[in-house]
C-alpha atoms as a PDB file:
ATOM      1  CA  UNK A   1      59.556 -51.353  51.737  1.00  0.00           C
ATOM      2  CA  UNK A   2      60.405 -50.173  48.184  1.00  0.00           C
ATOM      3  CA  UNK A   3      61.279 -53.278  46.958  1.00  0.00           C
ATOM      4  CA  UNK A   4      57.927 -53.608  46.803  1.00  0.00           C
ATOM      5  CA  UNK A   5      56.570 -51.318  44.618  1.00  0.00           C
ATOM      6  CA  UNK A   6      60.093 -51.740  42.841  1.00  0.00           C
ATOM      7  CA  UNK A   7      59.023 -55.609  42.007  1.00  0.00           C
ATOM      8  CA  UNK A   8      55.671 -54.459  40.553  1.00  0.00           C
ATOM      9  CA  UNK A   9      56.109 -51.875  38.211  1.00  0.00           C
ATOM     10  CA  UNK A  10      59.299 -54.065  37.180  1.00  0.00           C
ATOM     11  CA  UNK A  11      57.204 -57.661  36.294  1.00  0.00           C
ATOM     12  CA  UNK A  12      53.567 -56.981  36.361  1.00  0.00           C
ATOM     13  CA  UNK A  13      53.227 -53.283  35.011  1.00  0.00           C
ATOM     14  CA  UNK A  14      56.297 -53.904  32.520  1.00  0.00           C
ATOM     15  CA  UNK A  15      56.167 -57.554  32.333  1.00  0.00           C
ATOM     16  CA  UNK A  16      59.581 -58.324  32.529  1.00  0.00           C
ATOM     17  CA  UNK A  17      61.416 -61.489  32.772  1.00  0.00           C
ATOM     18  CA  UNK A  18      63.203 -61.595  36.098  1.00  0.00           C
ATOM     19  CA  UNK A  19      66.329 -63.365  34.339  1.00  0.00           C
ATOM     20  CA  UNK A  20      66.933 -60.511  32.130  1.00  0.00           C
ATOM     21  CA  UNK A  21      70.066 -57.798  32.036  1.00  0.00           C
ATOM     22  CA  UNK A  22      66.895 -55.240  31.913  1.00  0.00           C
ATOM     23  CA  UNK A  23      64.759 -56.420  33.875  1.00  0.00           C
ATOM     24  CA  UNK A  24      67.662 -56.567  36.832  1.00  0.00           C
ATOM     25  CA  UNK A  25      68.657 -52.603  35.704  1.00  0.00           C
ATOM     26  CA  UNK A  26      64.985 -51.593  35.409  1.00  0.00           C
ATOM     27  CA  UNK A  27      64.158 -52.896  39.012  1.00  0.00           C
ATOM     28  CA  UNK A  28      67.844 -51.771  40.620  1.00  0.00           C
ATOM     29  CA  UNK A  29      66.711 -48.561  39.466  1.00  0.00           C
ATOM     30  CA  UNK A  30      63.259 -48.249  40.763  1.00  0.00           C
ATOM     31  CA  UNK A  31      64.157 -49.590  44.093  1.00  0.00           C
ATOM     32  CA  UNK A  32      67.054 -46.580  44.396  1.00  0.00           C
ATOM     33  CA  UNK A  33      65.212 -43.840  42.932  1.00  0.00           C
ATOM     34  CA  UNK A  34      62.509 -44.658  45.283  1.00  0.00           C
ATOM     35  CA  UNK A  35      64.760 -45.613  48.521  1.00  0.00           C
ATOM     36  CA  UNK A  36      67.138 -42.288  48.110  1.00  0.00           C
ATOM     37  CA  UNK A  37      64.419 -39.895  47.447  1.00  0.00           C
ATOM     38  CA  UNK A  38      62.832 -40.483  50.454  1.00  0.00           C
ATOM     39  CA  UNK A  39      65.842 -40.555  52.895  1.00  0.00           C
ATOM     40  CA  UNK A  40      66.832 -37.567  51.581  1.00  0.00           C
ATOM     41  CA  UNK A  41      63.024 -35.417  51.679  1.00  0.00           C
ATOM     42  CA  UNK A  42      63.307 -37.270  55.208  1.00  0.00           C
ATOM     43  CA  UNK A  43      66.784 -36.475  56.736  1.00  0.00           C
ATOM     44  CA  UNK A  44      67.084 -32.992  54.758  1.00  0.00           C
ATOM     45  CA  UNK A  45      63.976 -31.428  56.107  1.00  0.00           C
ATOM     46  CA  UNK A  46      64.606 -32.545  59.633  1.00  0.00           C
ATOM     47  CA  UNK A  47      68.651 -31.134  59.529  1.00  0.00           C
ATOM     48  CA  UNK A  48      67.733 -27.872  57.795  1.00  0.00           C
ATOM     49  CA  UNK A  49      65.091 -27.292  60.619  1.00  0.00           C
ATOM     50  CA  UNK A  50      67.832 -28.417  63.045  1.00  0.00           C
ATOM     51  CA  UNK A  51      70.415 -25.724  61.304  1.00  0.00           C
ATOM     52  CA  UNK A  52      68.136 -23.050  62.057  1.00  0.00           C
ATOM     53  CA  UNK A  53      68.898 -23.061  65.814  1.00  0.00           C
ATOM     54  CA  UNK A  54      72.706 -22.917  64.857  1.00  0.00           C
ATOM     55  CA  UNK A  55      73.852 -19.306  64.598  1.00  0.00           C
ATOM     56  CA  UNK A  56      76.863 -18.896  61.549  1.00  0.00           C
ATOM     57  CA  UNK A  57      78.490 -16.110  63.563  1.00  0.00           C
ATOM     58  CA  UNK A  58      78.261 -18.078  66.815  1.00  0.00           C
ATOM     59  CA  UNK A  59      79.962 -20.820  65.166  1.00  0.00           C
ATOM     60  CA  UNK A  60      82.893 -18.727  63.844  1.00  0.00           C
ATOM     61  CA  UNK A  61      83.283 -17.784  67.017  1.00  0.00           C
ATOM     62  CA  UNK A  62      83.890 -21.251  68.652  1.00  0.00           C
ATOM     63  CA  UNK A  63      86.533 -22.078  66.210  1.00  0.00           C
ATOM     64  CA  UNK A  64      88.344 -18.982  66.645  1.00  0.00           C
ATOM     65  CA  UNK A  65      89.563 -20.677  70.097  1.00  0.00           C
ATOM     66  CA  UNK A  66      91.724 -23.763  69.955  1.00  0.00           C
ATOM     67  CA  UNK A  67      90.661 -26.092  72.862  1.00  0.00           C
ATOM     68  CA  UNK A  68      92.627 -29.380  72.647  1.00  0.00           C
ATOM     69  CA  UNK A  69      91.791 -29.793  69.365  1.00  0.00           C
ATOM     70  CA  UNK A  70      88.269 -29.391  69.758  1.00  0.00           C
ATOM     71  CA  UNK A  71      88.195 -26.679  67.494  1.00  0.00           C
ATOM     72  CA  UNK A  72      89.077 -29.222  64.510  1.00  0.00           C
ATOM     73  CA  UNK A  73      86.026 -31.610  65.483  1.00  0.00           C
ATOM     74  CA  UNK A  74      83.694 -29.018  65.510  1.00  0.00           C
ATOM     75  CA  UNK A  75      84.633 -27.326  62.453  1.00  0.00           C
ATOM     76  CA  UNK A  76      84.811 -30.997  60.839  1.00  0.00           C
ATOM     77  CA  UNK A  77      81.316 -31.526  62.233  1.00  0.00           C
ATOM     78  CA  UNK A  78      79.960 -28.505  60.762  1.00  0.00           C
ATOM     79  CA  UNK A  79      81.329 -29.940  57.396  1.00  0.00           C
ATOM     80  CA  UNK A  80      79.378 -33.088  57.884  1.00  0.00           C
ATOM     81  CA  UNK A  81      76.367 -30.933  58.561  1.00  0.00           C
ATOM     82  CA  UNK A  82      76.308 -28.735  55.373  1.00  0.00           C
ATOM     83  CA  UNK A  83      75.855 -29.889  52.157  1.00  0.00           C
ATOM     84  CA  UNK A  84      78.701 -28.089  50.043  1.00  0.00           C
ATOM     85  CA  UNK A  85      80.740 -30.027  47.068  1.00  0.00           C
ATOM     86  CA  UNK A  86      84.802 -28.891  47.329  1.00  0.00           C
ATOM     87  CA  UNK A  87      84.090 -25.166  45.445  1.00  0.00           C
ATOM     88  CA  UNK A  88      80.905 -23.972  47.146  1.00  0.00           C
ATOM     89  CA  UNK A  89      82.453 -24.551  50.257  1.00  0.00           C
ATOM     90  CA  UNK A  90      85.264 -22.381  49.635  1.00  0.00           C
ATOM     91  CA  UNK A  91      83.509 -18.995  50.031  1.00  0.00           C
ATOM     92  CA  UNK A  92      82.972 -20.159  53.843  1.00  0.00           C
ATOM     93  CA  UNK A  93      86.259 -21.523  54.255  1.00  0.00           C
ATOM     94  CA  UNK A  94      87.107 -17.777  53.175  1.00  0.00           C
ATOM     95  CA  UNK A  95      84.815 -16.182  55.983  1.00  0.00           C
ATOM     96  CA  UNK A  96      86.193 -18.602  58.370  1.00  0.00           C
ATOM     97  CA  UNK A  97      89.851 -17.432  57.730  1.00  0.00           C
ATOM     98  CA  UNK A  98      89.231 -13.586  57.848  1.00  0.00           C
ATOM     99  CA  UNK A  99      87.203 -14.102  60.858  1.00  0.00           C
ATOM    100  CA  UNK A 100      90.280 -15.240  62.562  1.00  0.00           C
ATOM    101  CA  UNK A 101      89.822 -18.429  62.629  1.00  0.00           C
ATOM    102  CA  UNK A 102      92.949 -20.735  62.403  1.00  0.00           C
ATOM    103  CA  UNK A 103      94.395 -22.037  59.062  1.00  0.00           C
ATOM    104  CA  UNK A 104      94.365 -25.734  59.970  1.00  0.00           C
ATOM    105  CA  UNK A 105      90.258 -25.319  61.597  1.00  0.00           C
ATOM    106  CA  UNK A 106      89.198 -23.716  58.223  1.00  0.00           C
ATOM    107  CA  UNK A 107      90.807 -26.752  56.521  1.00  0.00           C
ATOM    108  CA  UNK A 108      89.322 -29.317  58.377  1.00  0.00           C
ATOM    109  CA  UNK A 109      85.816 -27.678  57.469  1.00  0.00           C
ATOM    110  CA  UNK A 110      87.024 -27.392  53.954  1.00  0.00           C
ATOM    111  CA  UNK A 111      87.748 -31.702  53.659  1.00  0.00           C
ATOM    112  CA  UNK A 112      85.245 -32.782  55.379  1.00  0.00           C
ATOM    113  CA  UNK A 113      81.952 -30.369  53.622  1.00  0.00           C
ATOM    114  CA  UNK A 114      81.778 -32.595  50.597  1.00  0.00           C
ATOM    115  CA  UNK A 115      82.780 -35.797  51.941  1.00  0.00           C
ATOM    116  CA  UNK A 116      80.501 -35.984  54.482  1.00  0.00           C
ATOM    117  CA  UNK A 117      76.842 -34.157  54.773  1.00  0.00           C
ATOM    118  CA  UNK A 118      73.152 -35.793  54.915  1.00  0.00           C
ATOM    119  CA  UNK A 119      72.722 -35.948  51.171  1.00  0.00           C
ATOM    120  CA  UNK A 120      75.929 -38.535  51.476  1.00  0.00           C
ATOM    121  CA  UNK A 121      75.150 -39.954  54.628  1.00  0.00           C
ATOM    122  CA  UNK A 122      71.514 -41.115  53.247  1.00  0.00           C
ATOM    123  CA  UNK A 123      73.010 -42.306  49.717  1.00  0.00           C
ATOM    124  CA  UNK A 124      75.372 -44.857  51.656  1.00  0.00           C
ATOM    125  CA  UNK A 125      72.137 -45.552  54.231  1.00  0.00           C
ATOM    126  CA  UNK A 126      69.972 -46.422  51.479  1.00  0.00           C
ATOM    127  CA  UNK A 127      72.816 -48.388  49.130  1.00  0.00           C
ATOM    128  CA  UNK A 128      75.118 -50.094  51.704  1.00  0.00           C
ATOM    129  CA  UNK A 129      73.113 -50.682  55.057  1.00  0.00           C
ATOM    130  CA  UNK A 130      73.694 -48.107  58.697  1.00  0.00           C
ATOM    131  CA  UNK A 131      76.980 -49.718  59.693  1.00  0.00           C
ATOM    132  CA  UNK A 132      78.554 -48.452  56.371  1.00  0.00           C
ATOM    133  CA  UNK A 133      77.406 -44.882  56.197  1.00  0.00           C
ATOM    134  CA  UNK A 134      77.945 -44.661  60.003  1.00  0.00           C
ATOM    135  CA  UNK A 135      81.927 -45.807  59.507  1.00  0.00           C
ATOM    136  CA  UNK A 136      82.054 -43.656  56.910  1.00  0.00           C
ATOM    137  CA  UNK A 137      80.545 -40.546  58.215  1.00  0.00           C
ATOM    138  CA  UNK A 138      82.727 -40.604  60.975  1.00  0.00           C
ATOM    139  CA  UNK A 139      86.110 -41.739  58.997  1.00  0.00           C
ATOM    140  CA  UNK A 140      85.296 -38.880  56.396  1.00  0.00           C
ATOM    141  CA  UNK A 141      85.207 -36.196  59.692  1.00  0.00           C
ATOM    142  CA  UNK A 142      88.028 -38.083  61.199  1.00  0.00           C
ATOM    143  CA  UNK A 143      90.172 -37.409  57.875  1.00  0.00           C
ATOM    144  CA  UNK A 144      89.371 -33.400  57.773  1.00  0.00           C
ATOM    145  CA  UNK A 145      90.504 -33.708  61.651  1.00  0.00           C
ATOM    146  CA  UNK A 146      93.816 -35.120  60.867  1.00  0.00           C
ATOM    147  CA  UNK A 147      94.121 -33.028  57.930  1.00  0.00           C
ATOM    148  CA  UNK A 148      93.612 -29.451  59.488  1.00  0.00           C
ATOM    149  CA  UNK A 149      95.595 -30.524  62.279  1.00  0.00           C
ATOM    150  CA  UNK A 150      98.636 -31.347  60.057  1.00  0.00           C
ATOM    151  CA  UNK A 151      98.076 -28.211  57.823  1.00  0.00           C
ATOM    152  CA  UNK A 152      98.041 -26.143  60.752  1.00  0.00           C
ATOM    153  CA  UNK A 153     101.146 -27.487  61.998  1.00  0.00           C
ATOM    154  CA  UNK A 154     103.315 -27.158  58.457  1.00  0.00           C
ATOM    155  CA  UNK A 155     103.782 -23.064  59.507  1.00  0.00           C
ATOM    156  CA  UNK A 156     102.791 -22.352  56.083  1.00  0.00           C
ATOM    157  CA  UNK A 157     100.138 -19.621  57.258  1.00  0.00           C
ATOM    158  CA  UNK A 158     102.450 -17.199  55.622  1.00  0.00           C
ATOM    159  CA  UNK A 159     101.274 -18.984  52.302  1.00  0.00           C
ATOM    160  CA  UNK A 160      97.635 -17.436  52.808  1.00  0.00           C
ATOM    161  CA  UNK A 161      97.048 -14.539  50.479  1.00  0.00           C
ATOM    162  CA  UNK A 162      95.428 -11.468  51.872  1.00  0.00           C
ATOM    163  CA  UNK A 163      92.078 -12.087  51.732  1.00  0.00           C
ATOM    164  CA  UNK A 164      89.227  -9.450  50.456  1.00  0.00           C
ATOM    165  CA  UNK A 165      85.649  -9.997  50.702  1.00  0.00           C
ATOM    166  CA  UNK A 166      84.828 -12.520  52.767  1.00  0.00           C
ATOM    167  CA  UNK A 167      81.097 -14.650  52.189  1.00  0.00           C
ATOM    168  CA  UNK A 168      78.273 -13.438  53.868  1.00  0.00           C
ATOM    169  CA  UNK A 169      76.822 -15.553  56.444  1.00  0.00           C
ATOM    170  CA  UNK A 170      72.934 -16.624  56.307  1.00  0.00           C
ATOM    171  CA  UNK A 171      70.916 -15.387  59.156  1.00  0.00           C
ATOM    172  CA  UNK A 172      68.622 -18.292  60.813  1.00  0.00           C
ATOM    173  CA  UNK A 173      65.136 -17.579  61.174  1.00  0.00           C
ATOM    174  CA  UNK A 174      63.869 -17.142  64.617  1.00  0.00           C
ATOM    175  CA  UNK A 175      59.533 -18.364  64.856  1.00  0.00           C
ATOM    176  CA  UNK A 176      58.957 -21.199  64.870  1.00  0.00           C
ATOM    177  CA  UNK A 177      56.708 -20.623  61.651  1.00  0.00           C
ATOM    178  CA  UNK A 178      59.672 -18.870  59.719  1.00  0.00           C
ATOM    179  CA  UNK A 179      61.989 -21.759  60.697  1.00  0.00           C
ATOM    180  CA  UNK A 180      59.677 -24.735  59.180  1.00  0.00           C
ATOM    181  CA  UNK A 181      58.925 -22.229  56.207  1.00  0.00           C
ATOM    182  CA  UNK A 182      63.036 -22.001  56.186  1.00  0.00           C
ATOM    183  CA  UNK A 183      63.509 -26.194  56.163  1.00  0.00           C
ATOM    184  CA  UNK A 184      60.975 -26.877  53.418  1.00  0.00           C
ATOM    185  CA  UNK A 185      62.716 -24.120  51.366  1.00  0.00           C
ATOM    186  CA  UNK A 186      65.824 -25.475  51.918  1.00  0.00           C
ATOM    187  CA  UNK A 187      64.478 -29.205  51.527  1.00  0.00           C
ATOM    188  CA  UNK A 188      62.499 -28.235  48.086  1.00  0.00           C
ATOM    189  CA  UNK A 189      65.608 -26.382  46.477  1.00  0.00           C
ATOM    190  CA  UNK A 190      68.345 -28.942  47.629  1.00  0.00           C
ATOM    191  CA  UNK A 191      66.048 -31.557  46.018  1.00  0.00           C
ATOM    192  CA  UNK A 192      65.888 -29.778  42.778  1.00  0.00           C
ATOM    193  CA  UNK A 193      69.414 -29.282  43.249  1.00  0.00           C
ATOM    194  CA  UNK A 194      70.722 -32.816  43.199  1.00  0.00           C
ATOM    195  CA  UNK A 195      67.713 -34.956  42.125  1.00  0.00           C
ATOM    196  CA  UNK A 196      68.512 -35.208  38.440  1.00  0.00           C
ATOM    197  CA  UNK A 197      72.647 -35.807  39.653  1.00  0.00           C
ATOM    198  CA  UNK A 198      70.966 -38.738  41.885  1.00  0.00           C
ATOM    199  CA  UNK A 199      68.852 -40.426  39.068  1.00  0.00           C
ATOM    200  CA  UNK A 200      71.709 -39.850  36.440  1.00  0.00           C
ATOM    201  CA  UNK A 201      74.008 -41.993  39.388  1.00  0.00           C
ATOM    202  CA  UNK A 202      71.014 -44.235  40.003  1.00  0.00           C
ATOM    203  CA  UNK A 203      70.894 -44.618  36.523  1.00  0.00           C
ATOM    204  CA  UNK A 204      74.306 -45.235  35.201  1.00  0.00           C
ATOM    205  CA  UNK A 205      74.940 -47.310  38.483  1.00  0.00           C
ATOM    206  CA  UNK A 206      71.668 -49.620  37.168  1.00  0.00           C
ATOM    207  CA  UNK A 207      72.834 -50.062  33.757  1.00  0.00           C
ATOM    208  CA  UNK A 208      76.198 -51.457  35.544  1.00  0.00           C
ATOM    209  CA  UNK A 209      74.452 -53.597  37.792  1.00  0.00           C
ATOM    210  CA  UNK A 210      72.059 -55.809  35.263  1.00  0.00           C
ATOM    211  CA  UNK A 211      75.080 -55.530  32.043  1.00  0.00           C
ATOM    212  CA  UNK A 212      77.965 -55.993  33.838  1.00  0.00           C
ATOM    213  CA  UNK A 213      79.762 -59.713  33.550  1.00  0.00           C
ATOM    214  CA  UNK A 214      80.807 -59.969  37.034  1.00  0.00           C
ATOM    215  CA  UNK A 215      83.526 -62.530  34.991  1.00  0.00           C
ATOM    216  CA  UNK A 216      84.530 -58.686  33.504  1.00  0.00           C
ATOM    217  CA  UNK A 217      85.289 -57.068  36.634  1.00  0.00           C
ATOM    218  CA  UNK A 218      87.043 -59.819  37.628  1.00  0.00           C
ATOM    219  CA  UNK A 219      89.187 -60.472  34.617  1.00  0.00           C
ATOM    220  CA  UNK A 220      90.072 -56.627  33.875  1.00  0.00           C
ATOM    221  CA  UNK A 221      89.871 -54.759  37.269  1.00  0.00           C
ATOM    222  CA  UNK A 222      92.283 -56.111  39.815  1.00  0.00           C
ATOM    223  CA  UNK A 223      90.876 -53.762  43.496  1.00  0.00           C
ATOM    224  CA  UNK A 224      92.846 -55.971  45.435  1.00  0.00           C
ATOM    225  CA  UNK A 225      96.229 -55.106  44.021  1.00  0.00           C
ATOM    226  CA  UNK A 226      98.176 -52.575  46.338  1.00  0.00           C
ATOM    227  CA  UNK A 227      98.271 -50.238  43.683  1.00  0.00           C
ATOM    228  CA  UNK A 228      94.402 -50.001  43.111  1.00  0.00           C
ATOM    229  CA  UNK A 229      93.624 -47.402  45.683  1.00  0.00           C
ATOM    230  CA  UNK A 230      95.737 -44.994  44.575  1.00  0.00           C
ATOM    231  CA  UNK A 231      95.339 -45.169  41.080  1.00  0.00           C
ATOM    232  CA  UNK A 232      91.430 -45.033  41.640  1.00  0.00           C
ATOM    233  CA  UNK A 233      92.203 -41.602  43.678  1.00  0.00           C
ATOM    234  CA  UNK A 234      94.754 -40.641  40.613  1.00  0.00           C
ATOM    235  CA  UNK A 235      91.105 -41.151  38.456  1.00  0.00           C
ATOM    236  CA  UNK A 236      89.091 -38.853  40.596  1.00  0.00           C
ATOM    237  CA  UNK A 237      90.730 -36.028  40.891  1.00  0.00           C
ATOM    238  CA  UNK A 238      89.671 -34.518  37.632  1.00  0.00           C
ATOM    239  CA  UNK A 239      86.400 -35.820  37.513  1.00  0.00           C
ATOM    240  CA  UNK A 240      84.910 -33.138  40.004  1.00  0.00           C
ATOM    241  CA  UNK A 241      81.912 -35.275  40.559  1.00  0.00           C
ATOM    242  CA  UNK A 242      79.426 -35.152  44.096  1.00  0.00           C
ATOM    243  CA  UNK A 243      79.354 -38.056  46.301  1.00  0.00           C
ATOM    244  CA  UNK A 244      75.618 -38.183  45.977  1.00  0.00           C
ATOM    245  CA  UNK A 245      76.270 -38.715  42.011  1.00  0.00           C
ATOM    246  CA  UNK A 246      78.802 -41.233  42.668  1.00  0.00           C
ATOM    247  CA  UNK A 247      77.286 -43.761  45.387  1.00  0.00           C
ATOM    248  CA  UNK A 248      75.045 -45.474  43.421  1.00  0.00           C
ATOM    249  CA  UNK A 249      77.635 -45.470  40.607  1.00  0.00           C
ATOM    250  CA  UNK A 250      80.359 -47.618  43.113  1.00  0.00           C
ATOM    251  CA  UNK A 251      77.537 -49.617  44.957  1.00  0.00           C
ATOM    252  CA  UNK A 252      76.997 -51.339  41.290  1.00  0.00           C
ATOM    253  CA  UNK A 253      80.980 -51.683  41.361  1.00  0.00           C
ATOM    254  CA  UNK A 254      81.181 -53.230  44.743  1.00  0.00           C
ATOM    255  CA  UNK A 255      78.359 -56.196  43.502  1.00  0.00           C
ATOM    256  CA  UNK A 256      80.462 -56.473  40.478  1.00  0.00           C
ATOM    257  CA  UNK A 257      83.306 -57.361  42.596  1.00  0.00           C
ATOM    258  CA  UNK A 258      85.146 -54.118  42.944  1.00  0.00           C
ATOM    259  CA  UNK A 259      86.858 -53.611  46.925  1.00  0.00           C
ATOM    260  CA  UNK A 260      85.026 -51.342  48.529  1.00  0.00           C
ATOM    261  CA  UNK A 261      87.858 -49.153  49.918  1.00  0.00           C
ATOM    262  CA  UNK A 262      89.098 -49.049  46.392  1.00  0.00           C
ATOM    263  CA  UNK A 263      85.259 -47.839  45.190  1.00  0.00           C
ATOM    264  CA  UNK A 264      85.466 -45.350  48.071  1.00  0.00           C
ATOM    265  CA  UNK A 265      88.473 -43.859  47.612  1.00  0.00           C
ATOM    266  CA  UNK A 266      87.530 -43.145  43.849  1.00  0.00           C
ATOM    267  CA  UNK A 267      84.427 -41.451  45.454  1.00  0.00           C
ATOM    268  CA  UNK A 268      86.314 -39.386  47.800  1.00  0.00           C
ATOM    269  CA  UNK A 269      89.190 -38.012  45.536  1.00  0.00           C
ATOM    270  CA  UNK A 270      86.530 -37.113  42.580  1.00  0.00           C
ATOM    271  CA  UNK A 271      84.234 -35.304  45.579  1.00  0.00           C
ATOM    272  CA  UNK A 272      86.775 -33.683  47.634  1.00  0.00           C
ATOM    273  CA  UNK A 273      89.837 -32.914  45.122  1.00  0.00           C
ATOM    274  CA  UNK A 274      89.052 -31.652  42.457  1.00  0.00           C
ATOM    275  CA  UNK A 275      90.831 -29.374  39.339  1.00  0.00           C
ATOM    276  CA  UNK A 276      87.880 -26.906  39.622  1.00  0.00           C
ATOM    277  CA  UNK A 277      88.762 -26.191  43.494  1.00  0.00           C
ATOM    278  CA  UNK A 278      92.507 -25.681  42.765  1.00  0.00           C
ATOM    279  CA  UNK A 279      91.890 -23.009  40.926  1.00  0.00           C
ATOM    280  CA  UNK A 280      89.468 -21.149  43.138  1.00  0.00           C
ATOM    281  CA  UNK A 281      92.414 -22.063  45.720  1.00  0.00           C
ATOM    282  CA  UNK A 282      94.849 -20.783  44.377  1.00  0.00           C
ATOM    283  CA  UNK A 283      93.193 -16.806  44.379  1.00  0.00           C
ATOM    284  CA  UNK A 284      93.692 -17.327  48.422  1.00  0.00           C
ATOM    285  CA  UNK A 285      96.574 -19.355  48.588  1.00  0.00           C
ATOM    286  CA  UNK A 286     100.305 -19.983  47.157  1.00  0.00           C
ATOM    287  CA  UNK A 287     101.437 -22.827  45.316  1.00  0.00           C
ATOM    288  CA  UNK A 288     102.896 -24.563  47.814  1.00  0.00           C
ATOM    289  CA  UNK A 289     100.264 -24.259  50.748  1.00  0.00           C
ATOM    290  CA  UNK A 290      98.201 -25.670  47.834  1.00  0.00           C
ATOM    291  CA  UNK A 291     100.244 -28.369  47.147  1.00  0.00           C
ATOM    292  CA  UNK A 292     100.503 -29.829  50.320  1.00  0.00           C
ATOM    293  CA  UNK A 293      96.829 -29.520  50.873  1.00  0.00           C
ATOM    294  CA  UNK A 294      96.150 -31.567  48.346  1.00  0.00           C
ATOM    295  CA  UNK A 295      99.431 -33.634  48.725  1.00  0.00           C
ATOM    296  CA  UNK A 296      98.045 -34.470  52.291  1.00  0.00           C
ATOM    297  CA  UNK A 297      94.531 -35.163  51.594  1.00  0.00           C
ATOM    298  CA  UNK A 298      95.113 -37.535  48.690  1.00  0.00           C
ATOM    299  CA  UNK A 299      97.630 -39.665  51.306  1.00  0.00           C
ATOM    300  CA  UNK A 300      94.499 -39.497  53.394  1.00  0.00           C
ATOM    301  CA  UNK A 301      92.161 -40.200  51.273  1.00  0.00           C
ATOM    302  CA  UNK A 302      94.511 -43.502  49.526  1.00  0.00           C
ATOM    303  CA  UNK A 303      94.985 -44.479  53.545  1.00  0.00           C
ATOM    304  CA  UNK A 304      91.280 -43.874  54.305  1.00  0.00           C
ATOM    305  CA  UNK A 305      91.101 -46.768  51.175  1.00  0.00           C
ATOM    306  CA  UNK A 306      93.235 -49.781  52.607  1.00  0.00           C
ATOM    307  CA  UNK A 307      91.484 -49.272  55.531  1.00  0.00           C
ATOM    308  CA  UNK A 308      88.116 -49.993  54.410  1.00  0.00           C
ATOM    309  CA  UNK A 309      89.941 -52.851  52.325  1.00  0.00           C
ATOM    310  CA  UNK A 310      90.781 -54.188  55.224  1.00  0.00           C
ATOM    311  CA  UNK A 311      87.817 -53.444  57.387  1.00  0.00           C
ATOM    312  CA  UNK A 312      85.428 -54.919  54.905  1.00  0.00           C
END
């Protein structure tokens, strides 16, 4: 469908040659730009209406109570569900903690928010087909699962500084009228939000794609070593970058021959660890609860990697 329109502004409005490095980075552009923008307008007005009939408090309240672990899902799901990068999550994280919820719950939220929401979920729709962003939507919430689980179970609740004010909670709209008003609010400001961080992606992902010697990435970056995944994660971690900056970015990777578990564990470490949320941490936590939070989501992350090596 946007290939398209992608095609014609690429060699009849700008008349250029198909063979070129340009041409290929003008029209891999156009054909993004185009494709995200409108699974995200799409999938982010229809989930923001959707979150309206989900009350914050009501939810706090279902992961106070451990169930079988059911508590961990959930609080993973809302993750998935709300588009946070690794700090503006933490203020909820927060208000999940003094509102009694367990340690290991608030963590599983706290992974899986800016691995996994619909901005991400429609990058890797529109970039590498359903059956990717599917397995990875649900191996991003089954990695905040394992990971609260195994926080919770380390005893180190002791490690949690007192906490003081905890973030307010937004109150849902309750018409009809006032919850559509609500989505496209929500819908208009996310999109102002992360538009220009999707084009820059888009962009810089394009400008791989068309001047990028696939002979290059052969030559100089070896994915399929054992020791790739981990040193892409090693990469990440200070970059502090959103997944919906980076997809684009490691889809022109992955046609340049880059694995993709290696691409998506880059992704992963640069969204979900980053220096910026240590340090917001650390006001709530000591050094070592902070240590093996990270210490355990990086293994995570690096296994989360070999798997998707292996998968595809």
């Amino acid at each position: 469908m946007f290939k398209v329109p992608a095609d014609f502004i690429t060699y009849n409005l700008m008349r250029l040659l198909p063979e070129t490095s340009l041409a290929k980075s003008v029209n891999f552009f156009i054909d993004d730009t185009l494709k995200i923008a409108f699974f995200i307008i799409l999938i982010i007005s229809i989930i923001s209406f959707l979150r309206t009939y989900i009350s914050p408090e009501k939810i706090r309240e279902w992961l106070a109570k451990e169930r079988f672990g059911l508590s961990y899902i959930l609080a993973a799901g809302f993750g998935a569900i709300t588009p946070f990068c690794s700090c503006s999550g933490i203020p909820i994280f927060i208000g999940f903690l003094k509102a009694g919820v367990p340690m290991g719950v608030a963590f599983s939220f706290l992974v899986t928010s800016p691995l996994v929401n619909e901005i991400v979920f429609v990058l890797m729709l529109g970039t590498f087909g359903p059956k990717m962003a599917v397995v990875y939507a649900g191996f991003g919430i089954l990695l905040g699962v394992i990971c609260g689980a195994i926080l919770q179970r380390t005893g180190l609740q002791q490690d949690l500084i007192e906490l003081n004010d905890a973030a307010e909670m937004m109150e849902m709209p309750q018409n009809l009228q006032a919850k559509l008003i609500f989505a496209y609010d929500e819908t208009k400001w996310m999109l102002k939000q992360i538009f220009p961080f999707m084009v820059l992606g888009v962009l810089i992902g394009s400008v791989i794609h068309g001047y990028l010697p696939n002979d290059w990435v052969a030559h100089y970056v070896n994915s399929k070593a054992w020791w790739a995944v981990p040193i892409a994660v090693l990469i990440g971690v200070p970059l502090y970058v959103g997944c919906s900056t980076l997809v684009p970015i490691i889809f022109a990777f992955t046609l340049n021959g880059v694995a993709i578990g290696t691409a998506l564990a880059f992704m992963m470490a640069a969204a979900g660890l980053s220096l910026p949320e240590a340090i917001i941490l650390k006001s709530v936590m000591k050094w070592r609860l902070l240590l093996v939070f990270f210490g355990i989501v990086t293994l995570g992350i690096i296994a989360v990697g070999y798997l998707f090596n292996w998968l595809f």
